[in-house]
C-alpha atoms as a PDB file:
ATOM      1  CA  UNK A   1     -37.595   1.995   3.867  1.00  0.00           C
ATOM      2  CA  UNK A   2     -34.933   4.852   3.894  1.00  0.00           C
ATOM      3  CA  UNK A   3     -35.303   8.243   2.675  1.00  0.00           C
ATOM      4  CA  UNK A   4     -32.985   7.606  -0.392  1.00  0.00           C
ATOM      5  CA  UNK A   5     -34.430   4.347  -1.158  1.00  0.00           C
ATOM      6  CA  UNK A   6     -38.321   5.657  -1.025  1.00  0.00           C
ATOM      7  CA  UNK A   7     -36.808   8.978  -3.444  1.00  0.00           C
ATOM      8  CA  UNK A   8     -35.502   6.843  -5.516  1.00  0.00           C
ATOM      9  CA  UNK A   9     -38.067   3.858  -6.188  1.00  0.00           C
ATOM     10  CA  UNK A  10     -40.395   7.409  -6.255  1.00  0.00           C
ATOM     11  CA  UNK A  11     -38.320   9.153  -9.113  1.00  0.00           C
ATOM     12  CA  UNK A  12     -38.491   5.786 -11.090  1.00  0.00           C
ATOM     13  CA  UNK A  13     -42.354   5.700 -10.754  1.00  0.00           C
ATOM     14  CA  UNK A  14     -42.523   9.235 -11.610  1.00  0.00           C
ATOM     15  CA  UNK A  15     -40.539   9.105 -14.602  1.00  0.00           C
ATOM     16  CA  UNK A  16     -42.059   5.699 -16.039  1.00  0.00           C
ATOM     17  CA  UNK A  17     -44.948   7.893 -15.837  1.00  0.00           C
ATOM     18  CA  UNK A  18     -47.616   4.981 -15.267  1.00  0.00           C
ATOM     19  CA  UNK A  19     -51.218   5.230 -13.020  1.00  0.00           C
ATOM     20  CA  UNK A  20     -48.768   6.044 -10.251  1.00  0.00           C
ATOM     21  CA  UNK A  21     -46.985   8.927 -11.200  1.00  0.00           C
ATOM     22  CA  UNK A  22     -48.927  11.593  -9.586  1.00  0.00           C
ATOM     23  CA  UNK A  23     -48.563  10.539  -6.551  1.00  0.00           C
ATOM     24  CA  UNK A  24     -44.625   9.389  -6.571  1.00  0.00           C
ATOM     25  CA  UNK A  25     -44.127  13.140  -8.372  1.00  0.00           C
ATOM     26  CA  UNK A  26     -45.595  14.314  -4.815  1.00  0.00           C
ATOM     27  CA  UNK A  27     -43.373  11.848  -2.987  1.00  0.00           C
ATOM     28  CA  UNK A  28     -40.195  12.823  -4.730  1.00  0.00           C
ATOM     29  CA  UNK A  29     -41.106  16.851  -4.425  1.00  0.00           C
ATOM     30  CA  UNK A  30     -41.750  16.092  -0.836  1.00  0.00           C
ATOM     31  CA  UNK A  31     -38.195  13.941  -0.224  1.00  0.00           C
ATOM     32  CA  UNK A  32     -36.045  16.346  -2.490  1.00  0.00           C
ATOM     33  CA  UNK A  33     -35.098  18.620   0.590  1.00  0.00           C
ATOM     34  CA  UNK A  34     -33.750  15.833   2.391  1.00  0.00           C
ATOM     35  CA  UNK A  35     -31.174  15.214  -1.103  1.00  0.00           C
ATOM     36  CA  UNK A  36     -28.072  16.282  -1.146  1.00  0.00           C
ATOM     37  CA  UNK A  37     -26.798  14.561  -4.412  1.00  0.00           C
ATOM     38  CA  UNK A  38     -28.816  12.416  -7.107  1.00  0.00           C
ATOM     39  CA  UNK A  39     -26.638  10.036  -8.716  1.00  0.00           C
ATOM     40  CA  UNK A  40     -28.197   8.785 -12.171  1.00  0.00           C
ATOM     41  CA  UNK A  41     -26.625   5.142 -13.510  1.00  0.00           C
ATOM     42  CA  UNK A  42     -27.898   3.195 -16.308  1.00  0.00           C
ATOM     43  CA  UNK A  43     -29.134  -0.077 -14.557  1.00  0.00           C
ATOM     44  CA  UNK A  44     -28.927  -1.664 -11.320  1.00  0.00           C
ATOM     45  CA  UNK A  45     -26.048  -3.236 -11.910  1.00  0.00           C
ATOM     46  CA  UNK A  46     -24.228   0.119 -11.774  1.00  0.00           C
ATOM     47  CA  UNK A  47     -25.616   1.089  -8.954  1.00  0.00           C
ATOM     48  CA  UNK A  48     -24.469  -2.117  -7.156  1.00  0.00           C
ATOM     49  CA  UNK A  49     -21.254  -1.553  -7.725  1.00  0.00           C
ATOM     50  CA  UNK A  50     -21.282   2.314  -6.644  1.00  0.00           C
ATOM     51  CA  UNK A  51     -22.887   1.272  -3.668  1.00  0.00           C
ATOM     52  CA  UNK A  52     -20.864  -1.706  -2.962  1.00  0.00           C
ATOM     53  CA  UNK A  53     -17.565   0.568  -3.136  1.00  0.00           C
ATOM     54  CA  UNK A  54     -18.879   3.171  -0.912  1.00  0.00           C
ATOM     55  CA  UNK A  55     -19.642   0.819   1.432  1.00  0.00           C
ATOM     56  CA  UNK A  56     -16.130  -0.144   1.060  1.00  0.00           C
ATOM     57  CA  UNK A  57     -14.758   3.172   1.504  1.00  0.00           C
ATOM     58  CA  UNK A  58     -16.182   3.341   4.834  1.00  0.00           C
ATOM     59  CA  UNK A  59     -19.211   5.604   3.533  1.00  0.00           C
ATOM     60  CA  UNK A  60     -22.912   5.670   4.179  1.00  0.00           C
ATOM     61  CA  UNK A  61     -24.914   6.958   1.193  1.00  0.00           C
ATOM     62  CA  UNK A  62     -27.863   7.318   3.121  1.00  0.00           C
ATOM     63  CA  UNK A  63     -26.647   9.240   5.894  1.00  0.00           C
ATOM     64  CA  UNK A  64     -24.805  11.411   3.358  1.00  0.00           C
ATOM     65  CA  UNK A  65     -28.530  11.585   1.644  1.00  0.00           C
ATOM     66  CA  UNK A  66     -27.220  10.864  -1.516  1.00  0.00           C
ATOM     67  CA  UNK A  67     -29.398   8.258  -3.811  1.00  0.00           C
ATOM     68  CA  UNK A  68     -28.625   6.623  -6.496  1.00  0.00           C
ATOM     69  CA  UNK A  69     -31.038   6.010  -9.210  1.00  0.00           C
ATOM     70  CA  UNK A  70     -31.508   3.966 -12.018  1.00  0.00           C
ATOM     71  CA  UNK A  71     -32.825   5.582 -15.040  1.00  0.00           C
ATOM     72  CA  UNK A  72     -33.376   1.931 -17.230  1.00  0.00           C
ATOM     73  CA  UNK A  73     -31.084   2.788 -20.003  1.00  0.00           C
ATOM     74  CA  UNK A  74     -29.047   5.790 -20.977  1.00  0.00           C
ATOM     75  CA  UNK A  75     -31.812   6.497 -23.200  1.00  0.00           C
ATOM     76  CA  UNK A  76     -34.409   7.470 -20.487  1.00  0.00           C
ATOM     77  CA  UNK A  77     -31.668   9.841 -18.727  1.00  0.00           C
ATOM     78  CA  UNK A  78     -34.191  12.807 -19.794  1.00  0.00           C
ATOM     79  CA  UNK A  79     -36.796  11.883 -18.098  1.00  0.00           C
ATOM     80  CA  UNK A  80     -34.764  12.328 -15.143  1.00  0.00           C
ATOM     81  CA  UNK A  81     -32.681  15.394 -15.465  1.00  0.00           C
ATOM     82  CA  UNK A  82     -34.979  17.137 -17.011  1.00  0.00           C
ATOM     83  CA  UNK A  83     -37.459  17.344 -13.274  1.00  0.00           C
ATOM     84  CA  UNK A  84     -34.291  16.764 -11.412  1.00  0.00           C
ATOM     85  CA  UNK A  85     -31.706  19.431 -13.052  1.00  0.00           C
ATOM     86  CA  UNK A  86     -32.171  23.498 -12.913  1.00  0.00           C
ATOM     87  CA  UNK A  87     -35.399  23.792 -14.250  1.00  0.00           C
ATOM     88  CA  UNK A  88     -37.054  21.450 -11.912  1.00  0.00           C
ATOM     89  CA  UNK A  89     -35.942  20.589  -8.409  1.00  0.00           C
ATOM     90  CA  UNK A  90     -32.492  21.981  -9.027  1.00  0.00           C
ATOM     91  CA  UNK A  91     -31.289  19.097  -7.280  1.00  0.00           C
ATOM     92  CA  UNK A  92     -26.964  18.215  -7.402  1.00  0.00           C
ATOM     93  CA  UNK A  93     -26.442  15.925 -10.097  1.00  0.00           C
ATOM     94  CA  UNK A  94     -24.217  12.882 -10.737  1.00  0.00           C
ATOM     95  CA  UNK A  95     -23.919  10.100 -12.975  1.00  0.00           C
ATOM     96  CA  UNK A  96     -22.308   6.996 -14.912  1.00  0.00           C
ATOM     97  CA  UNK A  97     -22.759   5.720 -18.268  1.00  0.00           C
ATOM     98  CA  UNK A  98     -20.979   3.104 -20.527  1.00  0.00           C
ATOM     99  CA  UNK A  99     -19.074   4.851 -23.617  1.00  0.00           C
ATOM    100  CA  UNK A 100     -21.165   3.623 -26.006  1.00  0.00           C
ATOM    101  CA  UNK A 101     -24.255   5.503 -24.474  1.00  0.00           C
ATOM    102  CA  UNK A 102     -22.597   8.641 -23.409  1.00  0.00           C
ATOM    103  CA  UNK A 103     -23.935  10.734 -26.285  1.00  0.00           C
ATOM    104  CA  UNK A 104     -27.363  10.543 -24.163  1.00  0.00           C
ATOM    105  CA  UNK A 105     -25.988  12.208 -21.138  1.00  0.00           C
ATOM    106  CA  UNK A 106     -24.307  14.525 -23.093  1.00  0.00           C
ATOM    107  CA  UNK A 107     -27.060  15.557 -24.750  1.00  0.00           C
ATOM    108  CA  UNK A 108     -29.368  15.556 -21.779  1.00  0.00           C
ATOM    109  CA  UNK A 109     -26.868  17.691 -19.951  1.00  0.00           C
ATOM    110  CA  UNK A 110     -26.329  20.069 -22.380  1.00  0.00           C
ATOM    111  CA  UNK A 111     -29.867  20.412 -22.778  1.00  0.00           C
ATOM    112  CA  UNK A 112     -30.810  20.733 -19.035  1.00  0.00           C
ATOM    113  CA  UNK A 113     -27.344  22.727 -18.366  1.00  0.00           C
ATOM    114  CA  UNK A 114     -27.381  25.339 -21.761  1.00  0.00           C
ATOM    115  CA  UNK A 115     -23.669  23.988 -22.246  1.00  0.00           C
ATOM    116  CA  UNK A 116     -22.620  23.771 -25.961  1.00  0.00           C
ATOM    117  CA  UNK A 117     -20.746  20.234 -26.820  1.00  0.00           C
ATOM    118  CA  UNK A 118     -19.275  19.573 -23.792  1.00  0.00           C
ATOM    119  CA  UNK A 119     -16.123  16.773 -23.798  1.00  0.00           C
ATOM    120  CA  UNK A 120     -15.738  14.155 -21.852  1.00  0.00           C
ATOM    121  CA  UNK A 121     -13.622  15.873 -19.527  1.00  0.00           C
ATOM    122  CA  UNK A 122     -15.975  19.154 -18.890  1.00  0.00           C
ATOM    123  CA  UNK A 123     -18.966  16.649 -18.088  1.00  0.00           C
ATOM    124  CA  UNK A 124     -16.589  15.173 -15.564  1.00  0.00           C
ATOM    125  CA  UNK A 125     -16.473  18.317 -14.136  1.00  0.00           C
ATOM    126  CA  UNK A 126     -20.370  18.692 -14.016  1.00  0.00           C
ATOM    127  CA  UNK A 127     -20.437  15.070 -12.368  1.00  0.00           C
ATOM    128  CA  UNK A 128     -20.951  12.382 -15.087  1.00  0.00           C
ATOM    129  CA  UNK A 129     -18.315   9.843 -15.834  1.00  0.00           C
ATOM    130  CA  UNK A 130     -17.733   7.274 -18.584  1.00  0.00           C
ATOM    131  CA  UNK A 131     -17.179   3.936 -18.122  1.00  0.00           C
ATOM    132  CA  UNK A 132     -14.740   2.516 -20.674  1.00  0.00           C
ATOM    133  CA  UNK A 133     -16.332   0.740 -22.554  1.00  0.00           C
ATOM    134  CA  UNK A 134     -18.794  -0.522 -19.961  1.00  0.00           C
ATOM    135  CA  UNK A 135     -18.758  -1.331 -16.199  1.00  0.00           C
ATOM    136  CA  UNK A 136     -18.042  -4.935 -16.491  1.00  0.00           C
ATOM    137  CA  UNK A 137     -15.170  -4.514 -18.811  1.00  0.00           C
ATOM    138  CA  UNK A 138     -13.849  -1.784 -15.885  1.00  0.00           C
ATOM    139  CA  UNK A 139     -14.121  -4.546 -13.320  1.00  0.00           C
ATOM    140  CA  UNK A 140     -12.646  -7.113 -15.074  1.00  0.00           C
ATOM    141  CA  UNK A 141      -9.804  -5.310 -15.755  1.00  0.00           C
ATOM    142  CA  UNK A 142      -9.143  -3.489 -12.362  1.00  0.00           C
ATOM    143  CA  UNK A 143      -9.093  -6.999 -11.642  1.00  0.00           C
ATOM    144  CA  UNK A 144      -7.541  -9.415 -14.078  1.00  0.00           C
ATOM    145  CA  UNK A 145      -9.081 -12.316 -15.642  1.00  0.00           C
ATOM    146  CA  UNK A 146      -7.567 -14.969 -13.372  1.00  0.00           C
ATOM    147  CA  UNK A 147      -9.203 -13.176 -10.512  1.00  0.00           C
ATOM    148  CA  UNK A 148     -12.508 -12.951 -12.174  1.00  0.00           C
ATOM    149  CA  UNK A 149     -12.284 -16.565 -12.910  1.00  0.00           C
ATOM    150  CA  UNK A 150     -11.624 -17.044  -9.357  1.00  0.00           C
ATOM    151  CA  UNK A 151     -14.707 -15.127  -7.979  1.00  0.00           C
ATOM    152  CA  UNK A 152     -17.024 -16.899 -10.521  1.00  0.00           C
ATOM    153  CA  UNK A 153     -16.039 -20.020  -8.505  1.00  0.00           C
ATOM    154  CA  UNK A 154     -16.327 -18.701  -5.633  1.00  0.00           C
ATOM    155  CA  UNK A 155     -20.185 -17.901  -6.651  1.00  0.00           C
ATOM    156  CA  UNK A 156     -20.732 -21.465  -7.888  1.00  0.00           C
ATOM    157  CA  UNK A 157     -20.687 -20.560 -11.624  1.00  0.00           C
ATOM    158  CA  UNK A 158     -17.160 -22.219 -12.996  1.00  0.00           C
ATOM    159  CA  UNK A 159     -19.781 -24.972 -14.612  1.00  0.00           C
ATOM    160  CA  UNK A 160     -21.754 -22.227 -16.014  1.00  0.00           C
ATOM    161  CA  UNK A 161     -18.463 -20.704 -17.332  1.00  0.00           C
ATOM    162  CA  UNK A 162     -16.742 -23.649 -18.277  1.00  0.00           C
ATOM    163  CA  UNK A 163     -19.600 -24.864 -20.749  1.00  0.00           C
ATOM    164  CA  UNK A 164     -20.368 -21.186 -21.402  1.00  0.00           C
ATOM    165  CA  UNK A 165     -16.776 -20.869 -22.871  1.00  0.00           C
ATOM    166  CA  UNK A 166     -17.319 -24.045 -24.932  1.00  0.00           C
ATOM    167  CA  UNK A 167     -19.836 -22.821 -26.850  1.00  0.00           C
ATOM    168  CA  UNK A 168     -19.209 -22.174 -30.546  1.00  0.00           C
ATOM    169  CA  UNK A 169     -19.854 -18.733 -30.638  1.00  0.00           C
ATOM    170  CA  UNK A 170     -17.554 -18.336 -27.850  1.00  0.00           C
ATOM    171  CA  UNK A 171     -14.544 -20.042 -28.809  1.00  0.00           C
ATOM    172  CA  UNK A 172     -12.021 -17.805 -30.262  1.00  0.00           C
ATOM    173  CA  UNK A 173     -13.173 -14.965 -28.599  1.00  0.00           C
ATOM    174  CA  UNK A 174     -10.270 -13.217 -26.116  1.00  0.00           C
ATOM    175  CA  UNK A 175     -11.033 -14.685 -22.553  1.00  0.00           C
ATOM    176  CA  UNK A 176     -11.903 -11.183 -20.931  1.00  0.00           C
ATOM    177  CA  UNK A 177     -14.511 -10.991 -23.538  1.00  0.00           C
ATOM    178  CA  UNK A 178     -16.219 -14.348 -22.844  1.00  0.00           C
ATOM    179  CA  UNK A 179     -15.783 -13.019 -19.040  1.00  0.00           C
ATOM    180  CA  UNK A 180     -17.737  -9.913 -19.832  1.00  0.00           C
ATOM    181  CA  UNK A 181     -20.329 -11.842 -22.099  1.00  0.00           C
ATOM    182  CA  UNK A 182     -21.176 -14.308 -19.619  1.00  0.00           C
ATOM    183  CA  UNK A 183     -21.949 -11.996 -17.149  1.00  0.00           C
ATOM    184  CA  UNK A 184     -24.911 -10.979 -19.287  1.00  0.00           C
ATOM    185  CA  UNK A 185     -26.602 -14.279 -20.080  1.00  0.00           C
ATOM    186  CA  UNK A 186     -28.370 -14.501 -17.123  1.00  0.00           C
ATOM    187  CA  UNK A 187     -31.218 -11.946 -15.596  1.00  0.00           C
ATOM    188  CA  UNK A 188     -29.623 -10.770 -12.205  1.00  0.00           C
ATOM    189  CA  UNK A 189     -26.558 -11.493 -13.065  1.00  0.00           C
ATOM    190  CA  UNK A 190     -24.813  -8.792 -13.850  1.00  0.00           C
ATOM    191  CA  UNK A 191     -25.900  -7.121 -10.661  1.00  0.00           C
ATOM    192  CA  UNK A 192     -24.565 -10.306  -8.458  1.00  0.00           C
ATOM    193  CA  UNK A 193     -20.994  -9.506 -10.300  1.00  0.00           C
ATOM    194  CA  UNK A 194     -20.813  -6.292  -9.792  1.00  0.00           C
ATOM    195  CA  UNK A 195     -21.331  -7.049  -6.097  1.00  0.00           C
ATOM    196  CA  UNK A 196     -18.983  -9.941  -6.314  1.00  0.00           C
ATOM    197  CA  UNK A 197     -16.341  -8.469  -7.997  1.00  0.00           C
ATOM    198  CA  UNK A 198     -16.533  -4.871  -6.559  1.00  0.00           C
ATOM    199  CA  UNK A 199     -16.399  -6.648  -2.967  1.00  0.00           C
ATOM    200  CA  UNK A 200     -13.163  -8.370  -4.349  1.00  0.00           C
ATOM    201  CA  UNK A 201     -10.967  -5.650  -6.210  1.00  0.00           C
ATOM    202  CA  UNK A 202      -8.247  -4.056  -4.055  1.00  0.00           C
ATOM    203  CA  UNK A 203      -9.430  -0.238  -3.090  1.00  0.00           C
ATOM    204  CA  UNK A 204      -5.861   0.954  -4.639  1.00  0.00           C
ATOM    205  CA  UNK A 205      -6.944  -0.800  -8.438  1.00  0.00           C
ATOM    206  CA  UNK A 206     -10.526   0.664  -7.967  1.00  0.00           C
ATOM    207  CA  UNK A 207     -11.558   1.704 -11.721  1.00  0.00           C
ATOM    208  CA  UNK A 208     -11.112   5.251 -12.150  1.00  0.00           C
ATOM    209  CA  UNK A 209     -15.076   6.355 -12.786  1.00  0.00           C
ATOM    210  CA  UNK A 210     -16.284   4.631 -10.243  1.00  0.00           C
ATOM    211  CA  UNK A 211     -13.372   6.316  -8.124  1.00  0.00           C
ATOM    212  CA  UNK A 212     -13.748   9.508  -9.580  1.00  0.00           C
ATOM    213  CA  UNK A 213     -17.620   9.624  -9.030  1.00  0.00           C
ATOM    214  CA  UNK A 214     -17.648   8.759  -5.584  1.00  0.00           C
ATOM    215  CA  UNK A 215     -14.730  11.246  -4.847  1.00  0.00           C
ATOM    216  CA  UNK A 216     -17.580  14.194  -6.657  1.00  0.00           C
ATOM    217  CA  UNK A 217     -20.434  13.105  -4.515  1.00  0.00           C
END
């Protein structure tokens, strides 16, 4: 396994704080010198598609030793700046977080940081962008709905879809947000679309967080 791969599986064991934590606290300390830029996402998901664009872009995360982490939730983003950020391994920061959960990086950041209410634009300064209002509604739009439709073909779901959009509680409901809902029914699967669909959006429609992060780190 990779040096940004083992830090970050390490930083999750170490901040899940389980029977293993001691020893992936030693594992992290040990790999942080070989860092040179933590990126903190909600879920895997978000990571995928950070990943997925770099990759795009011609860049190699790992030879740039920058990981990206998980944290589980915007909720747990704490437990990782908190070690991570200036009164722990000082380590370069980044992140992304859905607007309904940005209040927890604020307030992590302005806890870790000392900075007083920062907006939305002075935390995009410090690293940490907002997707609006989530990833998937990002990619779906960067990409239109007909497209989306066309790459959940092209992943064998258009049954899925089709008698996912019959449902009751469905119908009605504006077709981007019966895209965006479906791509959470299933464990896995919102990971697989932000693969699929990051792999499929021109680089010149790229959403802007995404863009914006990967032009910080």
């Amino acid at each position: 396994m990779h040096d940004m791969a083992r830090f970050r599986d390490a930083a999750v064991s170490w901040a899940a704080a389980g029977a293993d934590a001691d020893a992936a606290a030693g594992l992290v300390r040990e790999l942080a010198g070989r860092v040179s830029t933590v990126v903190l996402v909600e879920g895997q998901s978000d990571a995928a598609a950070v990943d997925t664009f770099a990759t795009r872009l011609g860049r190699d995360l790992e030879l740039e030793r920058i990981s990206i982490v998980p944290v589980g939730g915007a909720t747990s983003i704490r437990r990782f700046l908190e070690p991570f950020g200036p009164a722990g391994l000082d380590l370069r920061l980044s992140g992304l977080v859905d607007a309904a959960e940005e209040r927890f990086f604020r307030q992590a950041v302005q806890g870790s940081d000392r900075h007083p209410e920062l907006t939305r634009g002075e935390m995009e300064q410090l690293g940490f962008f907002v997707c609006v209002p989530d990833l998937e509604f990002e990619l779906i739009g960067a990409i239109g709905t007909d497209r989306t439709i066309d790459v959940i073909s092209e992943q064998g779901d258009a049954r899925a879809l089709h008698s996912f959009r019959n449902q009751p509680a469905q119908r009605g409901r504006p077709l981007e947000q019966q895209l965006h809902r479906f791509m959470g029914t299933t464990s896995g699967r919102k990971s697989r679309y932000a693969i699929a669909l990051a792999s499929a959006i021109d680089l010149s429609r790229m959403p802007r967080p995404l863009e914006a992060l990967l032009d910080f780190v």
